[in-house]
Protein backbone atom coordinates (compact mmCIF):
# COMPACT_ATOMS: atom_id res chain seq x y z
CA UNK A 1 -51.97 -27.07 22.72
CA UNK A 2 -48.51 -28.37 20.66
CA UNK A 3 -49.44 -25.74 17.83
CA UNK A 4 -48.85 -23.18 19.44
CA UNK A 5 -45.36 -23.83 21.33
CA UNK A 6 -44.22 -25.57 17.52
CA UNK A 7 -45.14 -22.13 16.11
CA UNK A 8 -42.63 -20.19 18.65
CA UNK A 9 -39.93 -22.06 18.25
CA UNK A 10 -40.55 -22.15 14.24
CA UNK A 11 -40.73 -18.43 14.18
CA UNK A 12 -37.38 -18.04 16.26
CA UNK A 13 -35.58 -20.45 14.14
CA UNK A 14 -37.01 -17.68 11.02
CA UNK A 15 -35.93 -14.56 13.14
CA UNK A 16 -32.57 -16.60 14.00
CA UNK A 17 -31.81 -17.72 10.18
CA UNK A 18 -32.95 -14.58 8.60
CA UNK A 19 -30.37 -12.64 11.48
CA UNK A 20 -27.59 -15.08 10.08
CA UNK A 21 -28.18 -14.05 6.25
CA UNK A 22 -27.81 -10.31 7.50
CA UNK A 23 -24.82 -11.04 9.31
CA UNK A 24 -23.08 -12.59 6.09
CA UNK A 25 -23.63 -9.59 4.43
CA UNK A 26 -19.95 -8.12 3.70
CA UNK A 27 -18.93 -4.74 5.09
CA UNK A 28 -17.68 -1.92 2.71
CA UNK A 29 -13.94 -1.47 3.60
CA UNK A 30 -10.96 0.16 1.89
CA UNK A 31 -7.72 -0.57 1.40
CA UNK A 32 -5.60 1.65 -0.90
CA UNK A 33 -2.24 2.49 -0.89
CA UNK A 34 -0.98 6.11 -2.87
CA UNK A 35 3.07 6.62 -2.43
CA UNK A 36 5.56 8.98 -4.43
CA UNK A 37 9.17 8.11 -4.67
CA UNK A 38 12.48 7.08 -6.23
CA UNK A 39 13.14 3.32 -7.61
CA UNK A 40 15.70 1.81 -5.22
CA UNK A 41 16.41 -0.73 -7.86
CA UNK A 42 16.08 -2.13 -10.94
CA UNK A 43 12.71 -3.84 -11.45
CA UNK A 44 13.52 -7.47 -11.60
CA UNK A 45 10.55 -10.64 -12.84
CA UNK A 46 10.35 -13.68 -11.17
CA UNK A 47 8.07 -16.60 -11.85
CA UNK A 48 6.92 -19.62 -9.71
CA UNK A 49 6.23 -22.47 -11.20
CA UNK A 50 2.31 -22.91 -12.10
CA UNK A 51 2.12 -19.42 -10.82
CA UNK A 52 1.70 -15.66 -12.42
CA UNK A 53 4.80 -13.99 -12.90
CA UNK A 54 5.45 -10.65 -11.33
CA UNK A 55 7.85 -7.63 -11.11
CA UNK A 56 9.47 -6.20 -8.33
CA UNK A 57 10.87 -3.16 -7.49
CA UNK A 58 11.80 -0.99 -4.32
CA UNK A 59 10.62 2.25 -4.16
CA UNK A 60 12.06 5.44 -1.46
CA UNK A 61 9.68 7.23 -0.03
CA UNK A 62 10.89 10.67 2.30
CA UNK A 63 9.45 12.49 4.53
CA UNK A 64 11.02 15.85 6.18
CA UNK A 65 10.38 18.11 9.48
CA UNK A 66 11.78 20.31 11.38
CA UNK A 67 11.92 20.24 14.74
CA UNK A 68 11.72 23.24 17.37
CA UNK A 69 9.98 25.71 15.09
CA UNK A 70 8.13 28.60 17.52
CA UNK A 71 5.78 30.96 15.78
CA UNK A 72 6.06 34.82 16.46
CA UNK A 73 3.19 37.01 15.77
CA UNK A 74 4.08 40.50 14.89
CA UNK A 75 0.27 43.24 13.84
CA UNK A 76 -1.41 41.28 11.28
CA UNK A 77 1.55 38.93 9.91
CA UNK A 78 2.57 35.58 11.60
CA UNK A 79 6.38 34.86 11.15
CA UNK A 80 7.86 31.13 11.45
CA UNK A 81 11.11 31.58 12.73
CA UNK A 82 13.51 27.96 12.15
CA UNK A 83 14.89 27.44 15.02
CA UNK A 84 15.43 23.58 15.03
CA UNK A 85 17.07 21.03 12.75
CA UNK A 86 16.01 19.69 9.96
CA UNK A 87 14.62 15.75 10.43
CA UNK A 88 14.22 13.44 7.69
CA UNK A 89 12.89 9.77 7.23
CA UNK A 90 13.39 7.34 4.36
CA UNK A 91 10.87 4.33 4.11
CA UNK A 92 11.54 1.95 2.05
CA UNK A 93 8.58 -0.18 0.51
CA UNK A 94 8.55 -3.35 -1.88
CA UNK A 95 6.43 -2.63 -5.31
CA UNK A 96 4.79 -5.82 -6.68
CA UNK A 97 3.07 -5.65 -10.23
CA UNK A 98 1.17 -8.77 -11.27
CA UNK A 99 -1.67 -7.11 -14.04
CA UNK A 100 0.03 -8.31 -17.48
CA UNK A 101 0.33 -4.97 -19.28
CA UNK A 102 1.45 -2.67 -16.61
CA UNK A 103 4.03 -5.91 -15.34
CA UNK A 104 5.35 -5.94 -18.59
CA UNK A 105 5.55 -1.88 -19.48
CA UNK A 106 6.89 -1.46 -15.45
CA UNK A 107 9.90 -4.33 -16.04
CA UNK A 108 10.96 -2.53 -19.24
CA UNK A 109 10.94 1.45 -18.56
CA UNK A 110 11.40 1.78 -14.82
CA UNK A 111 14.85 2.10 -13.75
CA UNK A 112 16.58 2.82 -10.45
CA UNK A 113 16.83 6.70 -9.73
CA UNK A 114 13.31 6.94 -11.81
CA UNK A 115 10.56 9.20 -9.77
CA UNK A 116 7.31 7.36 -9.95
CA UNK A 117 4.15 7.50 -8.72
CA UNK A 118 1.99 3.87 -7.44
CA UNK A 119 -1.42 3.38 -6.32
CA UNK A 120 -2.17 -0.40 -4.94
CA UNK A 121 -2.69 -2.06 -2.22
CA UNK A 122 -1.42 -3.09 0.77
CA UNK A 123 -0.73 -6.77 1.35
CA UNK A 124 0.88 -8.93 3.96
CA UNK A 125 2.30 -12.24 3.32
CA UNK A 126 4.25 -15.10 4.62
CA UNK A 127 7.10 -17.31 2.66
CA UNK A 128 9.82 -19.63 3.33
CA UNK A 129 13.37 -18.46 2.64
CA UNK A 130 16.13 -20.96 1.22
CA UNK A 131 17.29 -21.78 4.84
CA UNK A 132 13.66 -22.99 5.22
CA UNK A 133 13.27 -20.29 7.23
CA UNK A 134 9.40 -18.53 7.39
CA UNK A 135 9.59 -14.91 7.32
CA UNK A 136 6.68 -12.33 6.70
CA UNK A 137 6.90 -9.84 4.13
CA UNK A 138 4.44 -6.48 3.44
CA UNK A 139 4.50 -5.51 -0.17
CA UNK A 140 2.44 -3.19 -2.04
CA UNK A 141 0.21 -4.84 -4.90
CA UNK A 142 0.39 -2.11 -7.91
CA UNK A 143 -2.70 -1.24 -9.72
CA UNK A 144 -1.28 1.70 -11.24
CA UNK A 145 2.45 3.16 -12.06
CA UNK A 146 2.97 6.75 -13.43
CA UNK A 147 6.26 7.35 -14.61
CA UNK A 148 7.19 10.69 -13.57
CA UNK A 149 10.99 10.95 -14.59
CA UNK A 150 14.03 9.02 -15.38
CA UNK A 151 16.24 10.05 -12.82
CA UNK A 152 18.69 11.73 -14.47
CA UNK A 153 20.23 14.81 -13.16
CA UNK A 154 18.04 17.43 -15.32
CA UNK A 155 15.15 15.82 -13.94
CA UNK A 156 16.20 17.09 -10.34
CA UNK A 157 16.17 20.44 -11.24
């Protein structure tokens, strides 16, 4: 008579551990960052102490539309006729590079006006300005920089 209700509740304590190992199981996610630019600055290296030093650099991204465009459709060819302005946006976003190679190579060719090329990630943070102030700061972890060009005016050509 107490074998049998022991047995239900040991078999739902199986079914309920065996549902928490399955729930631990991590999910595939992704989080990749690909951007195309101009250096805003000069990288710069900073070190904490006890920590891994790292360089920094800003890096332009644009983007450009115009607005108010109307197709026109004339036999078989389509026509865009520009009727509207031109729009632009500049984002700014804040390059870090911790691997020890690429840190190193990054801090020592890339210069502002340079047209580079970064694949990362995208990380957000919190610190504590001098005024012992916390602010939150989104920066771009760097697994990869491709130089592209130095900036310099045949380059924009």
């Amino acid at each position: 008579m107490w074998r049998r209700p022991a047995w239900q509740v040991l078999r739902q304590f199986v079914r309920h551990d065996s549902d928490t190992v399955t729930s631990l199981v991590l999910e595939r996610s992704m989080n990749r960052v690909q951007l195309l630019g101009r250096v805003g600055q000069d990288p710069i290296m900073r070190q904490v102490e006890g920590k891994n030093p790292v360089t920094i650099f800003s890096l332009a991204t644009n983007e450009m539309w115009r607005t108010g465009d109307s197709e026109v459709g004339q036999g078989a060819l389509l026509f865009l006729c520009h009727l509207g302005d031109i729009s632009q946006k500049t984002t700014w976003h804040r390059i870090s590079v911790f691997r020890p190679g690429l840190r190193d190579v990054t801090y020592q060719y890339v210069r502002k006006g340079a047209r580079i090329y970064v694949e990362g990630k995208i990380d957000y943070g919190e610190y504590t300005d001098k005024n012992n102030v916390r602010r939150q700061a989104t920066t771009i972890i760097a697994d990869n920089v491709i130089f592209l060009s130095d900036g310099s005016m045949r380059d924009k050509v």
